[in-house]
N, C-alpha and C. Protein backbone atom coordinates (compact mmCIF):
# COMPACT_ATOMS: atom_id res chain seq x y z
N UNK A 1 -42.06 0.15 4.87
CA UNK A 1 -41.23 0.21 3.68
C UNK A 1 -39.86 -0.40 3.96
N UNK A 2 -39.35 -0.46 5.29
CA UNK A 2 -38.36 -1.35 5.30
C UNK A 2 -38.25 -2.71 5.16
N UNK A 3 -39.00 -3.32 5.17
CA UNK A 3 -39.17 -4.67 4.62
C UNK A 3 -38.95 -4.59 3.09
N UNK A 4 -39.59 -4.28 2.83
CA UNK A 4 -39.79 -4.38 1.24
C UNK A 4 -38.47 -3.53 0.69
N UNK A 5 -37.53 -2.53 0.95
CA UNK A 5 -36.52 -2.33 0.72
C UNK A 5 -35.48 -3.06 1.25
N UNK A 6 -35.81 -3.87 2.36
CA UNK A 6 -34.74 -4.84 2.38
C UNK A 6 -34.55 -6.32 1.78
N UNK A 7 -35.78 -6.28 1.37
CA UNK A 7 -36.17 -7.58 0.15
C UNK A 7 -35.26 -7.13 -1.13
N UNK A 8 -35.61 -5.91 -1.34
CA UNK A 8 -35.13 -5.84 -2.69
C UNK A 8 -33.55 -5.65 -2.49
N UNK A 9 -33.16 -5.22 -1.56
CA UNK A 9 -31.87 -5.14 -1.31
C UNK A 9 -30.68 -6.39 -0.84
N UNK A 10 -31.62 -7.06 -0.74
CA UNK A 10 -30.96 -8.39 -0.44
C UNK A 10 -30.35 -9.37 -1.53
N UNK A 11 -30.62 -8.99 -2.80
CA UNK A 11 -29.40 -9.60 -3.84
C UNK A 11 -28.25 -8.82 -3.66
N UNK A 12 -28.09 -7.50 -3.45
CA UNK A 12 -26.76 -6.84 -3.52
C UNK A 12 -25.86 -7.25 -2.10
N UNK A 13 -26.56 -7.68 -1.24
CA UNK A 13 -26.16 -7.94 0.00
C UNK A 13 -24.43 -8.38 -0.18
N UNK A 14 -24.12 -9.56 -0.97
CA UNK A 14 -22.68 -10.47 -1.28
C UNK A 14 -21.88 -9.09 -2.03
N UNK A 15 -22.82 -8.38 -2.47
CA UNK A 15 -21.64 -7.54 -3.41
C UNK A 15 -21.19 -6.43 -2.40
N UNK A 16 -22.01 -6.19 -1.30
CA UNK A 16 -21.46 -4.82 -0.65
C UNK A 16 -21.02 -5.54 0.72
N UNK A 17 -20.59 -6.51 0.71
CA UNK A 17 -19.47 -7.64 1.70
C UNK A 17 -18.59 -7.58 0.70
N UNK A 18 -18.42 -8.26 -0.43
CA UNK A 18 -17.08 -7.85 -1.38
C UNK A 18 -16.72 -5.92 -1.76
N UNK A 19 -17.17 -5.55 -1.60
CA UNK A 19 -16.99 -4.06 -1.39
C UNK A 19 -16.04 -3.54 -0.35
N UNK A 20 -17.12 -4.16 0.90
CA UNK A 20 -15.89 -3.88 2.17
C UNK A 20 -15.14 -4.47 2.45
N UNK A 21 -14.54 -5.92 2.15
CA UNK A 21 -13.48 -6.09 1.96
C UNK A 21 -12.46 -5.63 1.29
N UNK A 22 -13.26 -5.32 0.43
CA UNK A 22 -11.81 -4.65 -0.51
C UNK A 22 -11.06 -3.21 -0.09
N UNK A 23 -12.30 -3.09 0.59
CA UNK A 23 -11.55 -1.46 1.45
C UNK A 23 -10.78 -1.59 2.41
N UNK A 24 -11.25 -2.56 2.73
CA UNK A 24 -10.57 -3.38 4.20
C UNK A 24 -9.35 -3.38 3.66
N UNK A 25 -9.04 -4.01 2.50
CA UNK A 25 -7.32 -4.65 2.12
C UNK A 25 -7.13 -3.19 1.51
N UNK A 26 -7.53 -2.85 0.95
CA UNK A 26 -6.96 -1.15 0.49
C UNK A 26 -6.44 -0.16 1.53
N UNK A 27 -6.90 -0.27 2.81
CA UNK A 27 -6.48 0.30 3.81
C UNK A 27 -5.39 -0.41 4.69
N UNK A 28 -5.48 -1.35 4.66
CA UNK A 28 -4.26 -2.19 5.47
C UNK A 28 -3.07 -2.21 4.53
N UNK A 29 -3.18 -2.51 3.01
CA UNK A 29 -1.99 -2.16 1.99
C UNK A 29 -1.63 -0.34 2.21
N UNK A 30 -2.31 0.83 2.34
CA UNK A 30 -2.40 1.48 2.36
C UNK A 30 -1.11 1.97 3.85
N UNK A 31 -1.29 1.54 4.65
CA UNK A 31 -1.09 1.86 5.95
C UNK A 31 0.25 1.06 6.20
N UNK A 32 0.50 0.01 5.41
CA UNK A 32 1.91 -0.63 5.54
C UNK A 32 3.00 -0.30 4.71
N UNK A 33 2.30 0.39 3.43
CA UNK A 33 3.23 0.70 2.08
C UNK A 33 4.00 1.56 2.99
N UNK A 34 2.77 2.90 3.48
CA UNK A 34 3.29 4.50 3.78
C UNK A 34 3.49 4.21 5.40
N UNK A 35 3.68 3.29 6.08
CA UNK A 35 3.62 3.28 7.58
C UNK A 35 5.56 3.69 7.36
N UNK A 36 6.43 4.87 7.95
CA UNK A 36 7.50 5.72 8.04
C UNK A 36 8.16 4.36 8.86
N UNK A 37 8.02 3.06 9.76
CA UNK A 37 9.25 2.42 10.38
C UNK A 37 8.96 1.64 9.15
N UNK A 38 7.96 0.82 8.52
CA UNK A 38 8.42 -0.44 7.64
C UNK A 38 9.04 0.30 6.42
N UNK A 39 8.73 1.74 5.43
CA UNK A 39 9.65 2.14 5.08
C UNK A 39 10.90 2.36 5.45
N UNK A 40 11.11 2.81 6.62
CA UNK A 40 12.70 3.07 7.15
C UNK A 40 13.55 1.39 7.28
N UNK A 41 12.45 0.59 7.12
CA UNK A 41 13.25 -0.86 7.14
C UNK A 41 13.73 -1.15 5.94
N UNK A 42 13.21 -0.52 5.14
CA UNK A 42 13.18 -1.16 3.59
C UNK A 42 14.46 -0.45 3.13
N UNK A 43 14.54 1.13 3.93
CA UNK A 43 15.71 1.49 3.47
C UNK A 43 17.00 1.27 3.91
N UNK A 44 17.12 0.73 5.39
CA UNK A 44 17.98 -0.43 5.65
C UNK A 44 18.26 -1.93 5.22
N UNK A 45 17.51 -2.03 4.55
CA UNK A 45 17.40 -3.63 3.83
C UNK A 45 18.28 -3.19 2.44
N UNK A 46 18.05 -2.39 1.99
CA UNK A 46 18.42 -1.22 0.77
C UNK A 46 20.40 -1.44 0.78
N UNK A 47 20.23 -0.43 1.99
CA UNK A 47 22.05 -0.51 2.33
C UNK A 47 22.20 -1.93 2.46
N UNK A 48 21.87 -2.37 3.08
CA UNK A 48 22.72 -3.42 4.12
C UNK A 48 22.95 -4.38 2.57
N UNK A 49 21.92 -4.43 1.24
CA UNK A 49 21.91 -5.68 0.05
C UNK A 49 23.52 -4.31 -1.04
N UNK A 50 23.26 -3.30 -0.88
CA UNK A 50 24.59 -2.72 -0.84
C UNK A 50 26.14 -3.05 -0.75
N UNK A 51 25.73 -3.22 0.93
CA UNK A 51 26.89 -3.18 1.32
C UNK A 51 27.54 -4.62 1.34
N UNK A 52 26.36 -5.52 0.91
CA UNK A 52 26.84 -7.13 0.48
C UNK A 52 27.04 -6.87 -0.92
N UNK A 53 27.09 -6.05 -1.98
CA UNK A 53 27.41 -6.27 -3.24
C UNK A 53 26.73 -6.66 -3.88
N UNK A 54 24.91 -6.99 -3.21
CA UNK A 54 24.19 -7.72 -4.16
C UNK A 54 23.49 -6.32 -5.46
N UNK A 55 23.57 -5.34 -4.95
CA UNK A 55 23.11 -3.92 -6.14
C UNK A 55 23.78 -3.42 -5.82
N UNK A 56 23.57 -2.69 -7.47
CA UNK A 56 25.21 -1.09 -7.51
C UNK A 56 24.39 -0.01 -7.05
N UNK A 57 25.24 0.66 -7.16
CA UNK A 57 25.73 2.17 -6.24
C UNK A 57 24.07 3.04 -6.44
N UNK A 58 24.18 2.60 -8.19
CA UNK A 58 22.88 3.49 -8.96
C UNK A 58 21.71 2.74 -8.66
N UNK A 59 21.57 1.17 -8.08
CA UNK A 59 20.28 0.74 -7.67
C UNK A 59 19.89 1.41 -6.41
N UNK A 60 21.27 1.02 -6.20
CA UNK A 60 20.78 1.66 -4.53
C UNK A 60 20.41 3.13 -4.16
N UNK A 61 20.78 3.86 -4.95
CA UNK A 61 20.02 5.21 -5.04
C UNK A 61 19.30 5.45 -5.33
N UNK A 62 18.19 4.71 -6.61
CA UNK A 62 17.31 4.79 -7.52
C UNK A 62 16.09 3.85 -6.34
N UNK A 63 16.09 2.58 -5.76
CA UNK A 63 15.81 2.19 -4.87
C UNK A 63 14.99 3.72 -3.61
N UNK A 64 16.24 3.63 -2.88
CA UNK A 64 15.77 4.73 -1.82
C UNK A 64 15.24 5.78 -2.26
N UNK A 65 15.46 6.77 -3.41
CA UNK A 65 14.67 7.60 -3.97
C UNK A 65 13.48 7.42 -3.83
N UNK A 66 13.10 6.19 -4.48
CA UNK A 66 11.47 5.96 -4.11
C UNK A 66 11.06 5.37 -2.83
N UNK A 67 11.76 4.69 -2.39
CA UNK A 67 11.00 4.86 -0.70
C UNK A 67 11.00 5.97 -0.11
N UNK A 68 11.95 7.16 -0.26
CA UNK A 68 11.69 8.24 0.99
C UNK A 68 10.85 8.90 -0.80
N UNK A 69 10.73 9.20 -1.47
CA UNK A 69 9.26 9.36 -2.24
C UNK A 69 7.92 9.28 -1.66
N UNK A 70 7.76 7.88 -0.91
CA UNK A 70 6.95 6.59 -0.53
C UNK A 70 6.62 7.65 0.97
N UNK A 71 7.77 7.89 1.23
CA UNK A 71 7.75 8.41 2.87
C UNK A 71 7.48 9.66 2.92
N UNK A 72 7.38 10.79 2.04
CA UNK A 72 7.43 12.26 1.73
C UNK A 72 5.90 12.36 1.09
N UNK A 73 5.49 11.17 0.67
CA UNK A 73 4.02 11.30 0.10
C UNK A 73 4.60 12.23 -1.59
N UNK A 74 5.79 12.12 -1.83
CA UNK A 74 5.84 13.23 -3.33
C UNK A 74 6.25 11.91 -4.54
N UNK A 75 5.58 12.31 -5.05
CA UNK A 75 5.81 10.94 -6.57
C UNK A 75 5.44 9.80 -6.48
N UNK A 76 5.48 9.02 -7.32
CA UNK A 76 5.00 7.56 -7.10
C UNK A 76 3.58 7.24 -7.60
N UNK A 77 3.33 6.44 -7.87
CA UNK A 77 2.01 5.83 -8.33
C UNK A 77 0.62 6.21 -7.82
N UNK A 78 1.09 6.40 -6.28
CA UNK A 78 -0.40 6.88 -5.70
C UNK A 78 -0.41 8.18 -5.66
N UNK A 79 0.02 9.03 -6.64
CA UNK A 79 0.08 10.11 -6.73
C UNK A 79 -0.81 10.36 -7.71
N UNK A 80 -1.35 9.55 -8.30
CA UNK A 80 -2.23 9.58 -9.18
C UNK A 80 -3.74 10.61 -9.78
């Protein structure tokens, strides 16, 4: 019976390779969003566009709010 279930299984074959890819990139997006140093970069990138004047006071708070959000796992989109 494995033959013959792998006959029939062999059209889905391309779709469950596009499957695991996509988990593949869901987990690597996953792991860089919430990885605690590339957030902690983002919130130095944060100040430092600050402290050049390129955003006000209220971006820059509204900004970091949601990265340490991002970093606390509380709010945000994937909270879903």
């Amino acid at each position: 019976m494995g033959l013959f279930s792998g006959l029939l299984g062999l059209p889905l074959a391309p779709l469950r390779g596009v499957v695991w890819v996509g988990e593949q990139l869901r987990d690597q997006a996953h792991a860089q969003l919430y990885d605690p140093v590339a957030v902690r970069r983002q919130i130095d990138q944060v100040e430092r566009a600050y402290e050049r004047g390129e955003i006000t006071e209220a971006e820059r708070d509204e900004q970091q709010e949601l990265l340490l959000a991002r970093l606390t796992g509380s709010g945000g989109p994937a909270d879903g």
